[in-house]
N, C-alpha and C. Protein backbone atom coordinates (compact mmCIF):
# COMPACT_ATOMS: atom_id res chain seq x y z
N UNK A 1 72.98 59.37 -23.98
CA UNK A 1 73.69 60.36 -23.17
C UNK A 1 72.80 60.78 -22.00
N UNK A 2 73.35 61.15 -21.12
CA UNK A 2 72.57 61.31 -19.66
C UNK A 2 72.49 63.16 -19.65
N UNK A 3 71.50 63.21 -18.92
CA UNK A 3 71.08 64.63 -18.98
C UNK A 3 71.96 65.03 -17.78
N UNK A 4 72.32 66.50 -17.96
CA UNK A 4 73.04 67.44 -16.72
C UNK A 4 72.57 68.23 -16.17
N UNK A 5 72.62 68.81 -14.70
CA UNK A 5 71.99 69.35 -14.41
C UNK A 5 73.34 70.16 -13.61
N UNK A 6 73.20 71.51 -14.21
CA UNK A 6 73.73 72.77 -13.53
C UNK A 6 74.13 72.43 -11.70
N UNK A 7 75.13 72.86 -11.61
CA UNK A 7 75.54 72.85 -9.81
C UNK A 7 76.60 74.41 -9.36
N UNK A 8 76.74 74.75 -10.87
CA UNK A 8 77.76 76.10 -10.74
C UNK A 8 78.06 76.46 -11.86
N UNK A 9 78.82 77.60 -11.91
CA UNK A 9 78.90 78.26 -12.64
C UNK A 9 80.68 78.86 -12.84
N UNK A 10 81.68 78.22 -13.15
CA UNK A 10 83.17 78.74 -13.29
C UNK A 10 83.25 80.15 -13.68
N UNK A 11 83.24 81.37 -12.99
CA UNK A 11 83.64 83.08 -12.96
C UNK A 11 84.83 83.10 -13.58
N UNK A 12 85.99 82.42 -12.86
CA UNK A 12 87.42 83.03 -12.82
C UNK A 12 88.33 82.13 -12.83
N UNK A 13 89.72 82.28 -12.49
CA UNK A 13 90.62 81.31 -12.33
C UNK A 13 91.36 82.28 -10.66
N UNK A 14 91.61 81.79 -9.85
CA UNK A 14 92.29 82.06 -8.90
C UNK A 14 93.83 81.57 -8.75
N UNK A 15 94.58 82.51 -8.82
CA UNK A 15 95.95 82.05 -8.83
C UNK A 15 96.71 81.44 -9.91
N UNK A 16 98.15 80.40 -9.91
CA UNK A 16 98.64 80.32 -10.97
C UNK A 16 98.31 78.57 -10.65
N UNK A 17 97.67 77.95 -10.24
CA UNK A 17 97.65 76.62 -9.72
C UNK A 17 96.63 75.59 -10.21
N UNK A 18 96.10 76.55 -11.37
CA UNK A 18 94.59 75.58 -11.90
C UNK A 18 93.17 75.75 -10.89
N UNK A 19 93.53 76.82 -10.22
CA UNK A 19 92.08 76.58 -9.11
C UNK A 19 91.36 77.50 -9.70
N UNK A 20 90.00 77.11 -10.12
CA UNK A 20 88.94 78.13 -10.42
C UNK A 20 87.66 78.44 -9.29
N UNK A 21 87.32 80.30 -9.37
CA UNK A 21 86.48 80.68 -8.59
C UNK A 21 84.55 80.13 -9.02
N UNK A 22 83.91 79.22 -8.34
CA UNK A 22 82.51 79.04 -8.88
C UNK A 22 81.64 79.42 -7.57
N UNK A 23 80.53 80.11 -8.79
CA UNK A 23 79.10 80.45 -7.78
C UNK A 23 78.37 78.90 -8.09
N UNK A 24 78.07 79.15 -6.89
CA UNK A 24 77.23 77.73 -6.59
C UNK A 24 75.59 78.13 -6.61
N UNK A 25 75.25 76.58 -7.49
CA UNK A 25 73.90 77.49 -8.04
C UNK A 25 73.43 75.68 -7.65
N UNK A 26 73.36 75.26 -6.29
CA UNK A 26 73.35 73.80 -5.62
C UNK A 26 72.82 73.94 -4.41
N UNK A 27 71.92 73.70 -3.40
CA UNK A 27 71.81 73.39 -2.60
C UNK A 27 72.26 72.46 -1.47
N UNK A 28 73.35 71.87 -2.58
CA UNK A 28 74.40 70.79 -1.47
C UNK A 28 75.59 70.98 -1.87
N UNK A 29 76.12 72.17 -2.00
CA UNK A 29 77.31 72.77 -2.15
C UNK A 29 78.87 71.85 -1.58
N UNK A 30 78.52 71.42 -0.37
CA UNK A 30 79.52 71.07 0.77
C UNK A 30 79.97 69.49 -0.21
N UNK A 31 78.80 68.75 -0.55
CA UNK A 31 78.50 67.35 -1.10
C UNK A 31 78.81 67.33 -2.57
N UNK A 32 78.39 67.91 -3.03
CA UNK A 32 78.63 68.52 -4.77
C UNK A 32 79.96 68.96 -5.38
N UNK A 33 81.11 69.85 -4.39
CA UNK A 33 81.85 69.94 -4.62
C UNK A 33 83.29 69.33 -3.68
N UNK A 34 82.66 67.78 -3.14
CA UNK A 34 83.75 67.34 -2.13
C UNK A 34 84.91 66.61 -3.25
N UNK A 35 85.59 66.56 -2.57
CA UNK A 35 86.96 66.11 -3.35
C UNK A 35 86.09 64.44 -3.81
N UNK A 36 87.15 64.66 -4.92
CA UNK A 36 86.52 62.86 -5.51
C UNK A 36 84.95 62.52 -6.40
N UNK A 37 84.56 64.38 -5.93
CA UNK A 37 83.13 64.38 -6.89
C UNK A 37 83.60 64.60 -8.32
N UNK A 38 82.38 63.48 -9.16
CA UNK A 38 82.16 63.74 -10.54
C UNK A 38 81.79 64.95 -10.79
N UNK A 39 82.11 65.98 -11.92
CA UNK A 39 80.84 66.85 -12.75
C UNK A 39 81.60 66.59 -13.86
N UNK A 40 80.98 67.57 -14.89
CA UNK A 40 81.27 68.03 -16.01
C UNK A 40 80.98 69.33 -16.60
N UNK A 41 82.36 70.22 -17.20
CA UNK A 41 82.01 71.19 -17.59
C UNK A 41 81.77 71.48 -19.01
N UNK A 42 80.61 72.25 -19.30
CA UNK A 42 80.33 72.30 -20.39
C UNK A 42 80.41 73.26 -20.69
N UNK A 43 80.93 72.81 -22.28
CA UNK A 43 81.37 73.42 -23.23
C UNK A 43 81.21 72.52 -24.89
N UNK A 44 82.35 72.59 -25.49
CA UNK A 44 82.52 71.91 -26.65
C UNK A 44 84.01 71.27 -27.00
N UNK A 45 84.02 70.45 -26.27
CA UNK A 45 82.99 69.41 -26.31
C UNK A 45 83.36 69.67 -24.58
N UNK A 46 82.13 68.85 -23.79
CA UNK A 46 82.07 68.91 -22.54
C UNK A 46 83.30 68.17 -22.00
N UNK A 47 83.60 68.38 -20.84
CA UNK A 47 84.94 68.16 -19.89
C UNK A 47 84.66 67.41 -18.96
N UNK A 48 84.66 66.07 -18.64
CA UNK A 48 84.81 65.32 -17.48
C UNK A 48 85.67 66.16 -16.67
N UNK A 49 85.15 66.21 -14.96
CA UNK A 49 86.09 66.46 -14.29
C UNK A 49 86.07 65.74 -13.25
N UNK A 50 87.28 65.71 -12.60
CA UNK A 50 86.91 65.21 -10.75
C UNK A 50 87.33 65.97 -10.08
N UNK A 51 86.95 66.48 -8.97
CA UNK A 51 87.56 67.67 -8.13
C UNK A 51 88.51 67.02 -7.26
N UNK A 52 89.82 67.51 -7.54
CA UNK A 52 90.75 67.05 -6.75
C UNK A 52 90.87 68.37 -5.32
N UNK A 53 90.12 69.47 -4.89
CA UNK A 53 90.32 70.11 -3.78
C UNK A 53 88.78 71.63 -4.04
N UNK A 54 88.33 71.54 -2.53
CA UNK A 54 87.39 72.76 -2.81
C UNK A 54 87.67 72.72 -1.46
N UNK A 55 87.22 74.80 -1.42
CA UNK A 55 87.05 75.31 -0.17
C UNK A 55 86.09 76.13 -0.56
N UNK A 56 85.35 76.78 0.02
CA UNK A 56 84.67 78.05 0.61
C UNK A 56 85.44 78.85 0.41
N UNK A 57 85.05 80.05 -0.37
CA UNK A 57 85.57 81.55 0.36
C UNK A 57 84.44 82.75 -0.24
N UNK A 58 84.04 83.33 0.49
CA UNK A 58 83.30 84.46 0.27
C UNK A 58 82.04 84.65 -0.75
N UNK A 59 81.59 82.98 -0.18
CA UNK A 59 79.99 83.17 -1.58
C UNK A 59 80.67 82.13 -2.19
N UNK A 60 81.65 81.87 -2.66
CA UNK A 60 81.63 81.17 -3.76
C UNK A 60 82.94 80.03 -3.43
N UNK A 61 82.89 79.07 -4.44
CA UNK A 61 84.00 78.08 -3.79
C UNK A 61 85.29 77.87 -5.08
N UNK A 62 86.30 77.45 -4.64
CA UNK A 62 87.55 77.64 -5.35
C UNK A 62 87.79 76.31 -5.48
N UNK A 63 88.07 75.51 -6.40
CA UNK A 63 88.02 74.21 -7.05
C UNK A 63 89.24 73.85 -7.75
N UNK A 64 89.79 72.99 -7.51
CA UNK A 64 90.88 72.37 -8.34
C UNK A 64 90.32 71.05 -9.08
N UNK A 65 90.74 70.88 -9.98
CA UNK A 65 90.13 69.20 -10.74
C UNK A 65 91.62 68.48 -11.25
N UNK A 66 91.65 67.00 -10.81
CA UNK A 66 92.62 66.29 -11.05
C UNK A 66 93.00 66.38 -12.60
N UNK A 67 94.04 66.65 -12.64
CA UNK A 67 94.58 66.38 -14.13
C UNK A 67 94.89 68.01 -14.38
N UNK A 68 94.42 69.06 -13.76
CA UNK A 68 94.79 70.33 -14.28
C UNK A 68 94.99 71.23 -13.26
N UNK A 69 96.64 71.11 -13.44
CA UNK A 69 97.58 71.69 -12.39
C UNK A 69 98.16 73.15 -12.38
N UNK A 70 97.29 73.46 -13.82
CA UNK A 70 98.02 75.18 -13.63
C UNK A 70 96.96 75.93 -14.01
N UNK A 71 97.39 77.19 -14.61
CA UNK A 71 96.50 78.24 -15.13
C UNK A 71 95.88 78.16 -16.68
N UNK A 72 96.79 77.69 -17.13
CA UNK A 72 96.69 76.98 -18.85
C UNK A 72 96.01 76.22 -18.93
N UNK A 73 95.63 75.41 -18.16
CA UNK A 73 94.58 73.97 -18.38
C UNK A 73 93.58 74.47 -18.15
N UNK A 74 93.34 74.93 -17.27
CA UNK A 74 91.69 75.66 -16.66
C UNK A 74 91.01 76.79 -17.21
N UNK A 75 92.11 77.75 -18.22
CA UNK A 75 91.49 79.11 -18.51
C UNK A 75 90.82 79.00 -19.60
N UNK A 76 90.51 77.83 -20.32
CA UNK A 76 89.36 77.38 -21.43
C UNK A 76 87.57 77.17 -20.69
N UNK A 77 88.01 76.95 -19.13
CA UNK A 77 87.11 76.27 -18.52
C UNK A 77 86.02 77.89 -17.89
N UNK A 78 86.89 78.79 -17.77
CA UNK A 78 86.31 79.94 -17.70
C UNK A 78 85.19 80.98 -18.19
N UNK A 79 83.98 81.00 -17.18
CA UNK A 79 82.63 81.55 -17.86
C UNK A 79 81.70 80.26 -18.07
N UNK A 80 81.97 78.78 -18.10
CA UNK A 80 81.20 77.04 -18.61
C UNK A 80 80.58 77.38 -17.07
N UNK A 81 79.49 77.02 -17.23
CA UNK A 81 78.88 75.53 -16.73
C UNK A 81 79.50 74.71 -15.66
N UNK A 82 78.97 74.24 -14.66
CA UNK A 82 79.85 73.21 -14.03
C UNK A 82 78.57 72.50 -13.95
N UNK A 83 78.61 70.97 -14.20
CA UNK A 83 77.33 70.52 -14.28
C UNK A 83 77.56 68.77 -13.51
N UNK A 84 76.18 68.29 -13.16
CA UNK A 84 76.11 66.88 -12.18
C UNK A 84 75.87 65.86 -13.35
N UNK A 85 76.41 64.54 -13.99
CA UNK A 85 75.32 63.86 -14.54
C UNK A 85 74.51 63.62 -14.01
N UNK A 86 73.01 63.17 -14.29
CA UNK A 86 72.05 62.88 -14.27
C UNK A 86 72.46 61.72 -12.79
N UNK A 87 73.22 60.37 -13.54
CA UNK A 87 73.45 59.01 -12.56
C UNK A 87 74.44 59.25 -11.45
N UNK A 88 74.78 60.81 -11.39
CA UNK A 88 76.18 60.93 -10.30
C UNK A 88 75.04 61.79 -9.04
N UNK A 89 73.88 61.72 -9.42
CA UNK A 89 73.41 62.89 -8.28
C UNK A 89 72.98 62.07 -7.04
N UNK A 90 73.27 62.52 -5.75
CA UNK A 90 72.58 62.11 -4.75
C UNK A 90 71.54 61.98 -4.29
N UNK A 91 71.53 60.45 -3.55
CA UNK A 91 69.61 60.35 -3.45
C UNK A 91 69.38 61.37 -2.42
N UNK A 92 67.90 61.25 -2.52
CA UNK A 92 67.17 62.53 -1.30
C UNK A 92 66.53 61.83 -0.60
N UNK A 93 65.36 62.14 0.54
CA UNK A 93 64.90 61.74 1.07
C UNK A 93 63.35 61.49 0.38
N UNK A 94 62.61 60.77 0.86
CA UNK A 94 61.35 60.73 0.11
C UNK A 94 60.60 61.77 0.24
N UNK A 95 60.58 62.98 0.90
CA UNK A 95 59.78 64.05 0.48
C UNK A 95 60.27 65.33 0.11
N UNK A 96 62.13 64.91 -0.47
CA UNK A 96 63.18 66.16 -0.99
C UNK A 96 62.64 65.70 -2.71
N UNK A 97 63.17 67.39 -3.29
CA UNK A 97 63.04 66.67 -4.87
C UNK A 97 63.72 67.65 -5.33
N UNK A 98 64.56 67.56 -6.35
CA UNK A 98 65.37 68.61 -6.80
C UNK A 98 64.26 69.24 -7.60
N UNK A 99 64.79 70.57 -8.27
CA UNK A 99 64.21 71.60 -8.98
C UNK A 99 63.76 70.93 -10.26
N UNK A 100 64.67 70.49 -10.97
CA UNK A 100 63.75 69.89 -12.28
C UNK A 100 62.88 69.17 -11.85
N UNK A 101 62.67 68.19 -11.05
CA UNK A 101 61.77 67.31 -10.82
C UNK A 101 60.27 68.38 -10.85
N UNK A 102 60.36 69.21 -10.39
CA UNK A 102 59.82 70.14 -9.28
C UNK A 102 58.50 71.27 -11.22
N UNK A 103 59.75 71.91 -11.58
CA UNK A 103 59.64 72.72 -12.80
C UNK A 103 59.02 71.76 -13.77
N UNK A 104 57.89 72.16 -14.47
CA UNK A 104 57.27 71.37 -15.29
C UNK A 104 56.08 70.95 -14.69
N UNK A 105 55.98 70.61 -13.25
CA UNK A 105 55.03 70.34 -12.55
C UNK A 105 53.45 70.61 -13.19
N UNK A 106 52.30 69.66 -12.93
CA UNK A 106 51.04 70.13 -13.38
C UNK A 106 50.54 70.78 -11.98
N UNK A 107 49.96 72.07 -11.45
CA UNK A 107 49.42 71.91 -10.06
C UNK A 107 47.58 72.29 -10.57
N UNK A 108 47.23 71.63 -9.54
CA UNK A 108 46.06 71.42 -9.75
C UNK A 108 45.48 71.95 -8.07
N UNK A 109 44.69 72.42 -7.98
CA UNK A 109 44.09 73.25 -6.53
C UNK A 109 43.21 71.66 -6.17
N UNK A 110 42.37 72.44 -4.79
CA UNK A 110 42.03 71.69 -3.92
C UNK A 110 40.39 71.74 -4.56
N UNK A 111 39.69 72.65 -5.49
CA UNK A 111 38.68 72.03 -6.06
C UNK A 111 38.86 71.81 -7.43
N UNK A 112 40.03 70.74 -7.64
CA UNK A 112 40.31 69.98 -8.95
C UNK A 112 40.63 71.16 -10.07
N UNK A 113 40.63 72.18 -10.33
CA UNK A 113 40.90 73.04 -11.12
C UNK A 113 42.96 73.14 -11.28
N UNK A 114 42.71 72.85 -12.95
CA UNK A 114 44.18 73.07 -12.95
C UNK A 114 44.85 75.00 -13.25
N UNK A 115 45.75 74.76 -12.20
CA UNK A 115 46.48 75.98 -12.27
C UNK A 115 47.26 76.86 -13.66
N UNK A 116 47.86 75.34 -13.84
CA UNK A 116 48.95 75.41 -14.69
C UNK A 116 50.26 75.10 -14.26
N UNK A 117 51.41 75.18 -14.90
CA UNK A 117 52.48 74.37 -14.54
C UNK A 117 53.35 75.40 -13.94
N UNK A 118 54.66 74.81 -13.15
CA UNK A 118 55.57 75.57 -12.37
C UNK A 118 56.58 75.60 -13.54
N UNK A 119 57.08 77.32 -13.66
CA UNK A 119 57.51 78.19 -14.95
C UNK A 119 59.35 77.40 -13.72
N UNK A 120 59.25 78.25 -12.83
CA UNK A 120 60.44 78.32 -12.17
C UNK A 120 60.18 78.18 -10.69
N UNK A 121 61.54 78.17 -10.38
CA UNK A 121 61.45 78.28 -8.73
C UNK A 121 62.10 79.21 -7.81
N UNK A 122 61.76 80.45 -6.99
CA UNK A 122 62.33 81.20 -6.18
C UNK A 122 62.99 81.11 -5.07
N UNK A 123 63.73 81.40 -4.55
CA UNK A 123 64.74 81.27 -3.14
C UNK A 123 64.83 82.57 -2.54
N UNK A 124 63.58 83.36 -2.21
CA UNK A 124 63.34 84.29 -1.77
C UNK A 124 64.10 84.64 0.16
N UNK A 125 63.45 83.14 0.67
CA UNK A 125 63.76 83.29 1.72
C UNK A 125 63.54 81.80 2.32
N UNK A 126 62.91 81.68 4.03
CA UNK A 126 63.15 80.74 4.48
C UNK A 126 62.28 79.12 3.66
N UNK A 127 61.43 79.33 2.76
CA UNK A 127 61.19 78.34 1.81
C UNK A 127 60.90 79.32 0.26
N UNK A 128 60.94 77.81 -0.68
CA UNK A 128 60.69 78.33 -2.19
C UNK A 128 59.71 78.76 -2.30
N UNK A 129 59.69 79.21 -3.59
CA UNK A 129 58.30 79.75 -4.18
C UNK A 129 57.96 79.55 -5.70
N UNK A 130 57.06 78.64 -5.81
CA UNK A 130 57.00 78.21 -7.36
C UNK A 130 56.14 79.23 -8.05
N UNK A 131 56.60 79.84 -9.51
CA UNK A 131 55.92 80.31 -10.00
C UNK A 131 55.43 79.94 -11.28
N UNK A 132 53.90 80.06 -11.58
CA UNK A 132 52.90 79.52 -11.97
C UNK A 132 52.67 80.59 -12.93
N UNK A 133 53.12 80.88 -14.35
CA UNK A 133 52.82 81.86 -15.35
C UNK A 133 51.28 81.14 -15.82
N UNK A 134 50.53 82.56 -16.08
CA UNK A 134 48.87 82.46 -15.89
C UNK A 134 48.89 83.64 -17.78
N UNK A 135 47.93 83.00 -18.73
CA UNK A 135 48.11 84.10 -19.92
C UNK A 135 46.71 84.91 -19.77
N UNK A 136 47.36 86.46 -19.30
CA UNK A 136 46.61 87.30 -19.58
C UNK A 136 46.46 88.05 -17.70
N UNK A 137 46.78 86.98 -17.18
CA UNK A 137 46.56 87.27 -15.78
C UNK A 137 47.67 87.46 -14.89
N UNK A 138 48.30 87.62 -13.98
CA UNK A 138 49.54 87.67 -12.73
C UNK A 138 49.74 86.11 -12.46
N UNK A 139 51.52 86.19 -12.34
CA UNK A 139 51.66 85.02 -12.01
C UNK A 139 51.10 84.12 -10.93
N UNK A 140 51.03 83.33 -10.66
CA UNK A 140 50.54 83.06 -8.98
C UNK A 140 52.24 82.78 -8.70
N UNK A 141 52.28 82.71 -7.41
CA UNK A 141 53.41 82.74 -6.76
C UNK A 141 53.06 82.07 -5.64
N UNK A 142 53.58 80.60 -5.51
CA UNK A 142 52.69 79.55 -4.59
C UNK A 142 54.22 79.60 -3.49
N UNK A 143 53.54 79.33 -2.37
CA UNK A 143 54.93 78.77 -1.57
C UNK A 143 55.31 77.21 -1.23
N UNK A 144 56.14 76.80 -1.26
CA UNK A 144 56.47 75.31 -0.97
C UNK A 144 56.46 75.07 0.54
N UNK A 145 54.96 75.24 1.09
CA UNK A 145 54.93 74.45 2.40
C UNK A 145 54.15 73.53 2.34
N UNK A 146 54.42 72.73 3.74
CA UNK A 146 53.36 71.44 3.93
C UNK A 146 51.90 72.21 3.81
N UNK A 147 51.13 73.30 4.40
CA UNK A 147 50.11 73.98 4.83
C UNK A 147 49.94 73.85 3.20
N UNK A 148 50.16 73.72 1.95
CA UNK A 148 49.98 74.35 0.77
C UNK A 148 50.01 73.41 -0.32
N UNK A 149 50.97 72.98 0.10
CA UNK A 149 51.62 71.13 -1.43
C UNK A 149 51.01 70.02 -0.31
N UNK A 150 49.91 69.40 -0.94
CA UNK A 150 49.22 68.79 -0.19
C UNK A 150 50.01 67.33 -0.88
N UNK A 151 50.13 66.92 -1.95
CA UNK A 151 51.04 66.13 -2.83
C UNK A 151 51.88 66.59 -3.73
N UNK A 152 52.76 65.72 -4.47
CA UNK A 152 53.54 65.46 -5.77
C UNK A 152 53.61 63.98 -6.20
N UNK A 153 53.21 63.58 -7.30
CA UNK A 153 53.34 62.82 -7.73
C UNK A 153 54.47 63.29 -8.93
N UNK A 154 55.60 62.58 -9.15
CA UNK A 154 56.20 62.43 -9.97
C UNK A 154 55.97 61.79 -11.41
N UNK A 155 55.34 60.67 -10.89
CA UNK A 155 54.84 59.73 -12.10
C UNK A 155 53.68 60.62 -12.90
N UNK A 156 52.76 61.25 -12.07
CA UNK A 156 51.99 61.83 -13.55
C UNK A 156 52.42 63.39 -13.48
N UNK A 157 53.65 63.65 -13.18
CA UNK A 157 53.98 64.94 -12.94
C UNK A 157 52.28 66.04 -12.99
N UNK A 158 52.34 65.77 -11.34
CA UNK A 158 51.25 66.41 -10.66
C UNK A 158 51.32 67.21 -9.17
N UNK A 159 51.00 67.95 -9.21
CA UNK A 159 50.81 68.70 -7.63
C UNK A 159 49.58 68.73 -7.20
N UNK A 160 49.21 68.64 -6.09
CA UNK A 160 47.37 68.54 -5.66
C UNK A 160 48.28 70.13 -4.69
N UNK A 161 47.57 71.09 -4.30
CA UNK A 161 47.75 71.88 -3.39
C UNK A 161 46.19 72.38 -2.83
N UNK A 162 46.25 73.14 -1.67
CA UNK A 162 45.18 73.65 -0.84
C UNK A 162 45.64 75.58 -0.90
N UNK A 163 45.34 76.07 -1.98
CA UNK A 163 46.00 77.70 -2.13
C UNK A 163 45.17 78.30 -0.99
N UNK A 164 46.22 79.16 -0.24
CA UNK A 164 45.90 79.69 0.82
C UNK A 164 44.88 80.97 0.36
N UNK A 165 44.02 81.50 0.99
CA UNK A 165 42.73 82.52 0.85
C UNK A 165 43.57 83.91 0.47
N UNK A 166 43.22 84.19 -0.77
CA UNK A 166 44.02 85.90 -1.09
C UNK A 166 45.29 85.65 -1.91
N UNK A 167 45.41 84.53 -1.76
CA UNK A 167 47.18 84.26 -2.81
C UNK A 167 46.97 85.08 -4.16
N UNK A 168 45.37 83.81 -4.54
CA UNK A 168 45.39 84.34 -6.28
C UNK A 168 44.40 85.44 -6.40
N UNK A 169 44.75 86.37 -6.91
CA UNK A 169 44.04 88.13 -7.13
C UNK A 169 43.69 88.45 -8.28
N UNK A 170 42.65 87.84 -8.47
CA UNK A 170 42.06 87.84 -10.95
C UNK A 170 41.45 88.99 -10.30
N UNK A 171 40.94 90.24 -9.37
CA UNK A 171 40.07 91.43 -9.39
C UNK A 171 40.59 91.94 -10.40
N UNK A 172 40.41 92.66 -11.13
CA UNK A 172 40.10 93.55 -12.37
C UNK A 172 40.71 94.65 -11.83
């Protein structure tokens, strides 16, 4: 079985027509939810779907899926998961990487000392921010720029970075 990875989240049902309201929890929102896209919603047992219609409206997008034409078909689907398989996701560019890739990460500084691994990832503002749970000490809270992620290797799930002067604060 292929692993899933989260793209939204089904809130509501909108109207009497099978269209449900989802927060999009995707960075390619527009691509993720175009007509003719795979997901699956999970539940028990999980739901193949194909989106037969999405729009935009106010934060969040309103979704129809082929095969379920009213309010009855969809209101099981309410509060699930809307999720990508693993083999349906779009390639990136060679220096994009989705979040799992990302989470788990080993980072290791610029004089070979390991950090520890990336707990999660923030969307604070105009870039991420990986955070680095430390036991006994403050998280570090690294940012995802070039000036900072000097590499990633995937294969030995590794980060080399150059931490900017004052980030990490162990003073007592």
């Amino acid at each position: 079985m292929s692993n899933l990875y989260h793209v939204g989240k089904i809130v509501n049902t909108h109207g009497i027509k099978g269209e449900l309201k989802v927060v999009p929890i995707t960075d390619f929102p527009a691509e993720r939810f175009a007509k003719g896209s795979p997901l699956v919603v999970e539940g028990t047992p999980n739901t193949p779907v194909t989106i037969a219609s999405a729009r935009p409206q106010k934060g969040l997008y309103l979704l129809t899926f082929k095969g379920y034409a009213d309010i009855n078909a969809v209101l099981p689907f309410k509060g699930q998961m809307l999720s990508v398989r693993e083999e349906d996701q779009q390639a990136l560019a060679e220096d994009e990487y989705y979040y799992h890739d990302i989470i788990g990460l080993t980072i290791i500084d610029q004089d070979d000392q390991v950090l520890g691994q990336v707990s999660e990832i923030l969307t604070p503002g105009p870039n991420d921010v990986w955070v680095i749970p430390r036991v006994g000490k403050a998280d570090i809270l690294l940012p995802f720029l070039n000036s900072v992620v000097q590499s990633i290797d995937l294969a030995t799930k590794t980060a080399r970075v150059d931490v900017p002067e004052g980030l990490i604060d162990d003073a007592d």
